[in-house]
Protein backbone atom coordinates (compact mmCIF):
# COMPACT_ATOMS: atom_id res chain seq x y z
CA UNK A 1 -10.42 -64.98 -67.44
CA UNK A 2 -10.11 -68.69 -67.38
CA UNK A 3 -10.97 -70.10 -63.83
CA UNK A 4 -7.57 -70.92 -63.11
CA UNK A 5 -6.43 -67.69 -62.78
CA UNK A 6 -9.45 -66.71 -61.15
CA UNK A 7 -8.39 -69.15 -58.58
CA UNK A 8 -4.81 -68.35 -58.04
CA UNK A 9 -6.11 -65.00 -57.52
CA UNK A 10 -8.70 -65.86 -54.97
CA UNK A 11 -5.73 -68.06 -53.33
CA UNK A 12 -4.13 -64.52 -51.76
CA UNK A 13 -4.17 -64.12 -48.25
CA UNK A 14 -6.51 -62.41 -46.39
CA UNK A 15 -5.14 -59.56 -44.71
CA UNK A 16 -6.57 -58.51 -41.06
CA UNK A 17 -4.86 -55.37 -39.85
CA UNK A 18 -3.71 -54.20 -36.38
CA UNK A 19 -1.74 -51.81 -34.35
CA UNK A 20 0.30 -50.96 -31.07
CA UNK A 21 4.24 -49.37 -30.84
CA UNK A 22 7.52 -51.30 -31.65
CA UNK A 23 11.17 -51.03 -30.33
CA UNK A 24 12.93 -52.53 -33.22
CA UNK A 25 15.15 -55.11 -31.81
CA UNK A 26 19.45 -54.70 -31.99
CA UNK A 27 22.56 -56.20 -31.89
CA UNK A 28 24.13 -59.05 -33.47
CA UNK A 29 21.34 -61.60 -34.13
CA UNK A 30 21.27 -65.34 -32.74
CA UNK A 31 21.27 -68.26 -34.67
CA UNK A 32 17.84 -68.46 -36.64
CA UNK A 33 15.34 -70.41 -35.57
CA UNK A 34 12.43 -70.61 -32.81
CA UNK A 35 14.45 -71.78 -29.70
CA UNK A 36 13.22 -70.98 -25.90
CA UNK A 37 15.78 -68.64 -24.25
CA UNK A 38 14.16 -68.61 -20.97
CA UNK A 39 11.12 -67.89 -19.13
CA UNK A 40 8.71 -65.28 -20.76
CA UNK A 41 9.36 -61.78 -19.82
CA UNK A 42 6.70 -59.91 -17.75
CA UNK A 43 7.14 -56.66 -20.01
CA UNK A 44 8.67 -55.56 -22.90
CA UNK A 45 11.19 -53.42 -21.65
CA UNK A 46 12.64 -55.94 -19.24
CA UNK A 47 13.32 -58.07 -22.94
CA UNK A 48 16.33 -58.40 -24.47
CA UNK A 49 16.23 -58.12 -28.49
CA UNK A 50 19.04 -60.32 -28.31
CA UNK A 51 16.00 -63.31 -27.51
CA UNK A 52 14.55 -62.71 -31.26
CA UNK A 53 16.46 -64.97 -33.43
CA UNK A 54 17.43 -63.14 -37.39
CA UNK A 55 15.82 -66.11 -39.68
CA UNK A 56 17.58 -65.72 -43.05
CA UNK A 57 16.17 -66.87 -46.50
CA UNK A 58 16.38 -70.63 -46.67
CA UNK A 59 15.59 -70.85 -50.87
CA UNK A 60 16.30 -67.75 -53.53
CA UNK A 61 14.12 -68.72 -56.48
CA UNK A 62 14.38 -66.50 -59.79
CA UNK A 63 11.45 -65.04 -60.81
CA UNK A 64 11.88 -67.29 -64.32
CA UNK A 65 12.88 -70.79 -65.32
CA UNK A 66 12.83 -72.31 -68.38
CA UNK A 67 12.97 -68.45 -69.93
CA UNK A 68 9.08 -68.39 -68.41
CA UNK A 69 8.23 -66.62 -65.47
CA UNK A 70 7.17 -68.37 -62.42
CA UNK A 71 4.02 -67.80 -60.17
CA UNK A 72 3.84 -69.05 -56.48
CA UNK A 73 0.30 -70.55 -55.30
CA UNK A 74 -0.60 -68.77 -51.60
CA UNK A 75 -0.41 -71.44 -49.31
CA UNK A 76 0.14 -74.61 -51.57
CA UNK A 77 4.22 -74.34 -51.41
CA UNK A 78 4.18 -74.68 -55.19
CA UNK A 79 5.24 -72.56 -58.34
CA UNK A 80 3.42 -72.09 -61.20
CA UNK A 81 5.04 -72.10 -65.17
CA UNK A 82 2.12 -71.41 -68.14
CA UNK A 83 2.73 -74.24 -70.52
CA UNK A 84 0.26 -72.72 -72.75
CA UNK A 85 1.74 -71.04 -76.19
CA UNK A 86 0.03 -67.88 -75.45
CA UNK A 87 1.61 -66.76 -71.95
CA UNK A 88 -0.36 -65.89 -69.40
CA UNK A 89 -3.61 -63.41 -69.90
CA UNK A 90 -4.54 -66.95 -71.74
CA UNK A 91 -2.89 -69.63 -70.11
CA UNK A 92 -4.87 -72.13 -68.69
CA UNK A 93 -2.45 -75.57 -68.62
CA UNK A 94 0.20 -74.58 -65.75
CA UNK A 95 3.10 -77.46 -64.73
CA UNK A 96 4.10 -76.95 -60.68
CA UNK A 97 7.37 -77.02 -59.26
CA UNK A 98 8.30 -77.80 -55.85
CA UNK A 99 11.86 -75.49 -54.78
CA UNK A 100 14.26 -77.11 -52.61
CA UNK A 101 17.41 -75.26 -50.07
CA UNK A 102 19.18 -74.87 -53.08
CA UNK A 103 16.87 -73.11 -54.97
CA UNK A 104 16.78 -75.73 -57.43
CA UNK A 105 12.85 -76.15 -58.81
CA UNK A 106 11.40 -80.05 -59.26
CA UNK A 107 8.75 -80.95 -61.39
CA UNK A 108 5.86 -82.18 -59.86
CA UNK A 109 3.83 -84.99 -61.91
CA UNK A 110 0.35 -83.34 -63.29
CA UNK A 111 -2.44 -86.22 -63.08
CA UNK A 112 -5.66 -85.78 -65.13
CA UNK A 113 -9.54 -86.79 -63.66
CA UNK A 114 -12.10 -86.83 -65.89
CA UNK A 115 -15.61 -87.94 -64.96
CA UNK A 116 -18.80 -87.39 -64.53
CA UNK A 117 -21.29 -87.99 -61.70
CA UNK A 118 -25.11 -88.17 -60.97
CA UNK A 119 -26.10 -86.85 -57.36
CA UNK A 120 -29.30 -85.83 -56.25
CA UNK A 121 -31.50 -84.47 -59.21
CA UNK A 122 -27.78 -83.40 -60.95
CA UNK A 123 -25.03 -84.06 -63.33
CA UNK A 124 -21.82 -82.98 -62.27
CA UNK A 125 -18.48 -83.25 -64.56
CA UNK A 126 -15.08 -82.83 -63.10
CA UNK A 127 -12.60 -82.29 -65.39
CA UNK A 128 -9.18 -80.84 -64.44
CA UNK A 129 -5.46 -81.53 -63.86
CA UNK A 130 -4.13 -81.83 -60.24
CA UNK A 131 -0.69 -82.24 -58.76
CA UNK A 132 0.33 -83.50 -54.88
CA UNK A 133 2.64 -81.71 -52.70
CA UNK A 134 3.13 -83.53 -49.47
CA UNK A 135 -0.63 -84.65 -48.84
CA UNK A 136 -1.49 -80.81 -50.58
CA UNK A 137 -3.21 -80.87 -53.27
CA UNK A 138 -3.73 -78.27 -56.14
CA UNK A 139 -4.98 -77.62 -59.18
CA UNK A 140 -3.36 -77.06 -62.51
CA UNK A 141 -5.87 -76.91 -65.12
CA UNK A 142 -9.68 -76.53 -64.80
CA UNK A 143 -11.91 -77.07 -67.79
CA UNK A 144 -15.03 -74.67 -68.41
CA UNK A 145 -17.39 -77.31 -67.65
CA UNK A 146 -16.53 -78.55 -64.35
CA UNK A 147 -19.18 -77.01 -62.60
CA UNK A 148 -17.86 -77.59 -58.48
CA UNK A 149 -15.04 -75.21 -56.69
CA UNK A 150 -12.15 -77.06 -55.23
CA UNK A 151 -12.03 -75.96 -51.94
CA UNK A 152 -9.62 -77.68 -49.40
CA UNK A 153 -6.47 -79.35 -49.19
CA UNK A 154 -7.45 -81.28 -45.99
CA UNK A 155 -7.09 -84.62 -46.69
CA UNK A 156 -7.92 -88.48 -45.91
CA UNK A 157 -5.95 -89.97 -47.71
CA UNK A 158 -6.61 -89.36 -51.79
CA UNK A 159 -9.48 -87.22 -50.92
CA UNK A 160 -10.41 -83.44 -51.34
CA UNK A 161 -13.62 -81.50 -50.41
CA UNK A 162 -15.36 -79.82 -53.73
CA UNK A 163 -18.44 -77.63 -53.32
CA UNK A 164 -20.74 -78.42 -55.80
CA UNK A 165 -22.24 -75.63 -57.38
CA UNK A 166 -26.25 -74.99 -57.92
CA UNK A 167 -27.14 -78.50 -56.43
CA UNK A 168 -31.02 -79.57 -56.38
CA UNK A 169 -31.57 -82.02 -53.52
CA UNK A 170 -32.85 -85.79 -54.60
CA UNK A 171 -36.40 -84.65 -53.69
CA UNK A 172 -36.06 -81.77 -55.81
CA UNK A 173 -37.35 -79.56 -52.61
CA UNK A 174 -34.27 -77.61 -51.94
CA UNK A 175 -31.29 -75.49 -54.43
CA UNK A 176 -28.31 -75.33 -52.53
CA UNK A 177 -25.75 -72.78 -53.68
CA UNK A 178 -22.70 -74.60 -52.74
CA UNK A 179 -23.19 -78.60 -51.17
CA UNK A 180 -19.76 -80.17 -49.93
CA UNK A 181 -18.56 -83.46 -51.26
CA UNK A 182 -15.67 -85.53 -50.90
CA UNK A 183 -13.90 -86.43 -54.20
CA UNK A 184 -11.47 -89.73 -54.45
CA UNK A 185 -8.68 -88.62 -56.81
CA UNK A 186 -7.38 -92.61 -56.78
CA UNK A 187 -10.52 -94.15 -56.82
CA UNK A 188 -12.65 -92.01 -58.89
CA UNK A 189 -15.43 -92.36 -56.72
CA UNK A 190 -17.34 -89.31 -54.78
CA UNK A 191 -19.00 -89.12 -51.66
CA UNK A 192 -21.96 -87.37 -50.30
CA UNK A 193 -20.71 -87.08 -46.89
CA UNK A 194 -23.92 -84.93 -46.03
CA UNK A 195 -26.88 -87.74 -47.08
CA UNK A 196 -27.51 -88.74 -43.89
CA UNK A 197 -28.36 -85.33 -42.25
CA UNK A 198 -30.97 -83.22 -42.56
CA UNK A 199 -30.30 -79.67 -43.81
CA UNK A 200 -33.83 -78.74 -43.48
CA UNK A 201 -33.48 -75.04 -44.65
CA UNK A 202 -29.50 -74.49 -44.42
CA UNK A 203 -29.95 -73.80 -48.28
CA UNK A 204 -27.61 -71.04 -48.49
CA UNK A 205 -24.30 -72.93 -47.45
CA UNK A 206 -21.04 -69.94 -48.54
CA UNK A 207 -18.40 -72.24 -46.38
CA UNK A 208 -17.74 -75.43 -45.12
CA UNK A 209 -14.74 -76.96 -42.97
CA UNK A 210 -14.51 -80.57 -41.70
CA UNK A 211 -12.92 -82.12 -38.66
CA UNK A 212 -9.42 -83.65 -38.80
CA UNK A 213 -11.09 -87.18 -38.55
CA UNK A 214 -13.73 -85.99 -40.69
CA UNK A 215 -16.01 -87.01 -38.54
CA UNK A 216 -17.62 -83.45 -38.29
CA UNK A 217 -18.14 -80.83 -40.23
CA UNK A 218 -18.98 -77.04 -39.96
CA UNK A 219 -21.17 -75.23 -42.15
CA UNK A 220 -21.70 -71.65 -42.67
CA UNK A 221 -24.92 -70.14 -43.85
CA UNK A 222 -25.01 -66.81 -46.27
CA UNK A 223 -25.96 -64.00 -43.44
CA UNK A 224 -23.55 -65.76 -40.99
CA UNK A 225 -25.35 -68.19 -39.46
CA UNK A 226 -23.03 -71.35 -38.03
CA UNK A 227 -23.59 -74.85 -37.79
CA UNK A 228 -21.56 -78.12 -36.85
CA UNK A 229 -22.86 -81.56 -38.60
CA UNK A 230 -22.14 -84.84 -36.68
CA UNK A 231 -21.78 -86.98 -39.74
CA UNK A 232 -21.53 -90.28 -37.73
CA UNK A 233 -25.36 -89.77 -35.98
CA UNK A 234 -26.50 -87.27 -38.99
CA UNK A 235 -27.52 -84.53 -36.36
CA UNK A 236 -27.07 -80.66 -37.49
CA UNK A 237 -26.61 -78.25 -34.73
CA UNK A 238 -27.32 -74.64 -35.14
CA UNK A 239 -23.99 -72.69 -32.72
CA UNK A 240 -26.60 -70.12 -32.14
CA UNK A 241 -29.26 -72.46 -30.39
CA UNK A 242 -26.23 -74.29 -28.68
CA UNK A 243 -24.77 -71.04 -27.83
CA UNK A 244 -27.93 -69.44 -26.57
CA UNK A 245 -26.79 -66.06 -28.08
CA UNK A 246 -25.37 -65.26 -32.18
CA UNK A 247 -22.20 -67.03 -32.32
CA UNK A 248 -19.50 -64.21 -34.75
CA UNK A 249 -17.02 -66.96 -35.48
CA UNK A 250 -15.90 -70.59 -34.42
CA UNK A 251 -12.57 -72.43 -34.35
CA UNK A 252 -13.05 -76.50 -34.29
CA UNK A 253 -10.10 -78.61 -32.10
CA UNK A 254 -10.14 -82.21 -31.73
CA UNK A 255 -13.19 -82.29 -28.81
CA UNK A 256 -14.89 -79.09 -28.79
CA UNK A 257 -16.06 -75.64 -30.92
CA UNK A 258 -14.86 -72.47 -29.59
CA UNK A 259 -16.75 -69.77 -29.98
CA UNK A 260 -16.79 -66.26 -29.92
CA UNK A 261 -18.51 -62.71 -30.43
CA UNK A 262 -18.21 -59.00 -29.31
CA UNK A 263 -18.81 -58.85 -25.63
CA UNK A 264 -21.77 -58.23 -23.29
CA UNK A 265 -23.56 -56.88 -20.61
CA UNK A 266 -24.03 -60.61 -20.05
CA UNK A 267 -20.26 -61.67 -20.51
CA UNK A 268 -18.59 -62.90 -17.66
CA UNK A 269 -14.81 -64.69 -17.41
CA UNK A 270 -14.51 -65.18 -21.39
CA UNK A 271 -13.75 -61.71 -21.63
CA UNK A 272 -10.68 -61.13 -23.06
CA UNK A 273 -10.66 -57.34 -24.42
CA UNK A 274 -13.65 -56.43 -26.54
CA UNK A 275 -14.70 -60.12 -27.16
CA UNK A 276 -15.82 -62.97 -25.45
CA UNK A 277 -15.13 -66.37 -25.94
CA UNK A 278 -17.23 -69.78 -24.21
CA UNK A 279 -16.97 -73.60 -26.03
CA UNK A 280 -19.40 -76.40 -27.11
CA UNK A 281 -18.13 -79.34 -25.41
CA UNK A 282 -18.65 -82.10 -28.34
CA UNK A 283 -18.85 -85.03 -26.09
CA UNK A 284 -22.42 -83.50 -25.04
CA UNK A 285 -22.90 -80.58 -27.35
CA UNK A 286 -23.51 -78.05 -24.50
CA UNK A 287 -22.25 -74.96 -24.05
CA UNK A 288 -19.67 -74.84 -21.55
CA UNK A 289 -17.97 -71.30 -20.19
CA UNK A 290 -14.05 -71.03 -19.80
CA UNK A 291 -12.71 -70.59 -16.92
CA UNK A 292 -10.00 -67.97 -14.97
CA UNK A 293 -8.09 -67.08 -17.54
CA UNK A 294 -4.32 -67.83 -16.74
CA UNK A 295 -1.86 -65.15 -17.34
CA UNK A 296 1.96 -64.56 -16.79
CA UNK A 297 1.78 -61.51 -15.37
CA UNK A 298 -0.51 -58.04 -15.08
CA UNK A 299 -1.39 -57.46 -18.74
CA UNK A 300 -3.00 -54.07 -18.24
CA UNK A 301 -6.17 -53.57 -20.96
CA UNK A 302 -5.74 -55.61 -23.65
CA UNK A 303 -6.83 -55.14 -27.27
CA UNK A 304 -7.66 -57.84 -30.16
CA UNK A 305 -4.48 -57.47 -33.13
CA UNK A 306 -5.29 -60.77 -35.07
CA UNK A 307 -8.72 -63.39 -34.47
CA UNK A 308 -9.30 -65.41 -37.57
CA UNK A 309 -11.95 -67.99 -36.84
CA UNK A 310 -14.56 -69.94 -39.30
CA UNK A 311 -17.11 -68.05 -40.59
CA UNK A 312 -19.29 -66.80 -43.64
CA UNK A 313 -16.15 -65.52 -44.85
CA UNK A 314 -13.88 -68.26 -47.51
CA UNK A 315 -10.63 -68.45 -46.06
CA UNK A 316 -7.95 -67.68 -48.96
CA UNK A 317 -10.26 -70.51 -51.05
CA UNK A 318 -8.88 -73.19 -48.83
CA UNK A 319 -10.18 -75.68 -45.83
CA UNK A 320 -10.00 -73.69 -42.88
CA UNK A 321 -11.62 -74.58 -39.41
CA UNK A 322 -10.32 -70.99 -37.63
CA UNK A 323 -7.62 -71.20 -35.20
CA UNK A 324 -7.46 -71.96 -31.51
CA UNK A 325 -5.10 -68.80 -31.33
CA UNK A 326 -5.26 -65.17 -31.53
CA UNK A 327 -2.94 -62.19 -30.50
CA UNK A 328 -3.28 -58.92 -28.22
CA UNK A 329 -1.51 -55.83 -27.50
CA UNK A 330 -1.78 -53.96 -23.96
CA UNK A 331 -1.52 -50.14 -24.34
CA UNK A 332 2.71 -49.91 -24.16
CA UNK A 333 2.32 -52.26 -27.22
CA UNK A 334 3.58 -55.72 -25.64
CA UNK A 335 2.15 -58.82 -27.36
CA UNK A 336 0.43 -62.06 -26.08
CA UNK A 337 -0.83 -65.11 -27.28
CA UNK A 338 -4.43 -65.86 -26.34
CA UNK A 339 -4.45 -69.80 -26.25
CA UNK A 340 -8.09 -70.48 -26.16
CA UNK A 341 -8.04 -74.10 -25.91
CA UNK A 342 -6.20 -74.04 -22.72
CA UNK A 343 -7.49 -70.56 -21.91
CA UNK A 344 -4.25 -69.10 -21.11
CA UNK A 345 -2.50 -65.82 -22.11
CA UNK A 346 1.02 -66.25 -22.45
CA UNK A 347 3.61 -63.09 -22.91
CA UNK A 348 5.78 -62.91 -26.42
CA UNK A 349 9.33 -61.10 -25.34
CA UNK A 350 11.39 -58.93 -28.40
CA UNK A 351 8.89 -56.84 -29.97
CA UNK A 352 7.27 -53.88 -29.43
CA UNK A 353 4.00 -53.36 -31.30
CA UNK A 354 3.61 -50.02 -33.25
CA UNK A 355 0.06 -48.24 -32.86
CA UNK A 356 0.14 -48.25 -37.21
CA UNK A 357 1.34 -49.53 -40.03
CA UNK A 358 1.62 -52.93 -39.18
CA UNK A 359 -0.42 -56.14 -40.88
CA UNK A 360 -1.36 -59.33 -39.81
CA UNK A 361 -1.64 -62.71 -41.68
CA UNK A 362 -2.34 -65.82 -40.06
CA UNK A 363 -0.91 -68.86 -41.92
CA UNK A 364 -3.38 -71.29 -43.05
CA UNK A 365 -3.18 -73.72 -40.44
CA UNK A 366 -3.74 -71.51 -37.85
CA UNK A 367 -0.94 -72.01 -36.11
CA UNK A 368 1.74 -69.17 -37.19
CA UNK A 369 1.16 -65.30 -37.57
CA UNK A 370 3.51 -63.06 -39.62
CA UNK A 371 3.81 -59.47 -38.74
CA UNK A 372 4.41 -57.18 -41.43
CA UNK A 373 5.62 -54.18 -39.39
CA UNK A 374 5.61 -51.46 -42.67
CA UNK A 375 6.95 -48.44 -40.78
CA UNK A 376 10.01 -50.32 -39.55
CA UNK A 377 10.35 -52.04 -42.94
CA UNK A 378 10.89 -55.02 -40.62
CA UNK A 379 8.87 -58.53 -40.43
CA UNK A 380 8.44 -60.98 -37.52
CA UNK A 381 6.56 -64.57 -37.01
CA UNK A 382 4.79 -65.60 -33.63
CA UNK A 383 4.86 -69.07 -33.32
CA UNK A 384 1.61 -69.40 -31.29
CA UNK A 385 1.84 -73.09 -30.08
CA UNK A 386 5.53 -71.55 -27.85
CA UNK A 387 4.56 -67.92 -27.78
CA UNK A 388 8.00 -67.42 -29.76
CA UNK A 389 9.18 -64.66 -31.62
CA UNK A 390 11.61 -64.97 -34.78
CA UNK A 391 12.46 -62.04 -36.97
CA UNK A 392 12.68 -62.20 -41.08
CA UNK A 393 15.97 -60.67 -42.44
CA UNK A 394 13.91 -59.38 -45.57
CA UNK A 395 14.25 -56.33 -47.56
CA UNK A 396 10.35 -55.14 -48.26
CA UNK A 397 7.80 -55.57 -45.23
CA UNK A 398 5.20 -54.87 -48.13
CA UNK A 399 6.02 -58.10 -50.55
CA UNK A 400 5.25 -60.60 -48.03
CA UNK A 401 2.50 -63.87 -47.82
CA UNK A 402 2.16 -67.10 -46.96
CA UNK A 403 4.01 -69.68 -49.71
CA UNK A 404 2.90 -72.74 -47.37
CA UNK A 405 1.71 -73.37 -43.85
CA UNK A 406 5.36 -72.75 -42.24
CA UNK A 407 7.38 -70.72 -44.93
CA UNK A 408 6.82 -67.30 -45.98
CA UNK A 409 7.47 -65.95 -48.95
CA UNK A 410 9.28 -62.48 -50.49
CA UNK A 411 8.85 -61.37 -53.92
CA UNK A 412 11.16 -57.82 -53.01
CA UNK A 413 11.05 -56.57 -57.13
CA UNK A 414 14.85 -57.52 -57.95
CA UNK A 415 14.22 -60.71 -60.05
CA UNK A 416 14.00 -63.31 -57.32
CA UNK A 417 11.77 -64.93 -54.64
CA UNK A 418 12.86 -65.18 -51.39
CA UNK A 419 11.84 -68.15 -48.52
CA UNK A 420 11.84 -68.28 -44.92
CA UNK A 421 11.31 -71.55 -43.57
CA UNK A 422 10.14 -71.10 -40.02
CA UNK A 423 11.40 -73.86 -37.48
CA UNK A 424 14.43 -74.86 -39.85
């Protein structure tokens, strides 16, 4: 298999299932969209279904163009077309197409880099065609000797994070198995964002995410061990020794790293279900514990549906610093947003969670989560930021994912793709 494909492959969502019991909303739908319609109900029966907005497809996209077929990128809001003679169990040279409302496809411009660098006690040759969505950036082509994994879309400016592969420290005391660097696509020029700090043993680094002024950056250790790098003083913190206990998973905000892991004897108001959750404050790096958590309402017992956070575990391939949000269900199957920067639990009104048969996927900002309720044949996506609720007119609950950070996509089996742009 060439890499390529390898990639696209690796691109799928990660799914992350849960459960409660659903009332499938009725009655003639509102306009679509994720509009307020009043204050939150306190229960799901007092809800009207009317409140859930019916968001129809905003694109239909055959399946082929140019008398090739087309493949869609998880999360990169591109199509693929093989441009090689031999279709695709060979292809390896892909052009990308952006769609628009129309469902007209535009060719994106493919830009080559080529070049080699010296870093540490290695050689490193990149060598691979790339094209720019919006600030997103993906590849096309990747030769057989580029020896680094893109990894992230998150960008300053013309830059992308690449984990090299293999890499012997300038010493030649330490073999890391992936080491992050930040690669200039203008320029040409590469950047060891990690020279000042001292790894020590972190030798074993699986994952990486950095801060949205890429002024920090998280690392993850194989085994699961956390830690944040301050890349403006050089200091590496472990979570762990921060945390003062084994920190499961982190999500990093502008000015602090919240933290989480299954709950104690020795929890206290963090709990929220079976987990609990405390911060490092990052103007001090100490561990500070949230407080009363706010609530709309008597929430009964509460159980986790969807948590996805930074960890050992690659996100779909991509940049991901785990999200500030995550989603419960009581025991009647009502739904709330757990807003752990602001520690609050807000109530979502209009749906009705099923005890089975239902999956979650968090896009891959963090900020939306699609519900793919498969016993209903019915979809929904929480917009966590307003604890809104919009419903997907699709036709197969089980042909969902992710096309971009706000657009889902539907490949139902009858020759076309189908988009739902959320917010629109």
């Amino acid at each position: 298999m060439k890499k390529l494909i390898l990639l696209i492959l690796a691109l799928c969502c990660i799914l992350s299932g849960c459960s409660a019991a659903e009332a499938e909303p009725s009655g003639s739908p509102l306009p679509s969209g994720l509009a307020r319609t009043g204050p939150y109900a306190a229960s799901a029966s007092t809800a009207s279904p009317l409140a859930v907005p019916l968001l129809n497809a905003s694109a239909v996209i055959p399946e082929t163009y140019q008398e090739k077929a087309i493949s869609p990128v998880s999360g990169s809001g591109i199509f693929l077309v093989c441009t090689d003679p031999v279709e695709m169990e060979q292809g390896s040279h892909y052009d990308a197409y952006i769609p628009d409302e129309n469902g007209q496809l535009t060719l994106l411009e493919n830009k080559l880099f080529n070049n080699a660098y010296t870093l540490g006690s290695g050689r490193y040759h990149f060598n691979f065609s790339w094209v720019d969505n919006g600030g997103v950036k993906s590849l096309t082509y990747v030769s057989e000797d580029t020896n680094a994994e893109f990894l992230s879309l998150s960008d300053e400016g013309s830059k992308s994070l690449f984990l090299l592969k293999d890499h012997l420290s300038s010493d030649g005391s330490t073999l890391y198995s992936y080491y992050p660097v930040l690669l200039d696509l203008s320029k040409e020029e590469i950047k060891d964002i990690l020279s000042s700090c001292g790894l020590g043993n972190i030798s074993k680094i699986c994952n990486v995410a950095l801060s949205s002024d890429c002024k920090g950056l998280l690392l993850a250790q194989d085994g699961g061990a956390l830690y944040y790098c301050d890349l403006s003083s050089g200091t590496v913190y472990s979570l762990d020794e921060l945390s003062g206990e084994p920190v499961k998973a982190c999500a990093l905000t502008e000015d602090r790293i919240i933290c989480w892991n299954q709950s104690s004897s020795l929890s206290g108001m963090g709990d929220v279900g079976d987990y609990h959750f405390w911060y490092i404050d990052l103007a001090d790096f100490q561990r500070k514990e949230m407080s009363q958590l706010q609530t709309d309402g008597d929430t009964g017992p509460l159980r986790l549906a969807h948590l996805a956070g930074f960890s050992s575990t690659m996100y779909n391939y991509k940049m991901f610093s785990g999200s500030a949000y995550a989603l419960y269900t009581s025991g009647d199957g009502r739904i709330y947003v757990l807003d752990m920067e602001n520690w609050r639990l807000n109530a979502v009104s209009g749906y009705t969670m099923p005890a089975s048969n239902v999956t979650c996927r968090g896009s891959l900002d963090g900020q939306l989560l699609l519900l793919e309720d498969i016993g209903n044949n019915s979809a929904y996506v929480v917009d966590y930021a307003d604890s809104l609720l919009v419903r997907l007119n699709i036709q197969d609950a089980e042909s969902l994912s992710w096309f971009d950070s706000n657009t889902v996509l539907e490949q139902p089996g009858d020759g076309n793709f189908y988009l739902y742009s959320i917010g629109a």
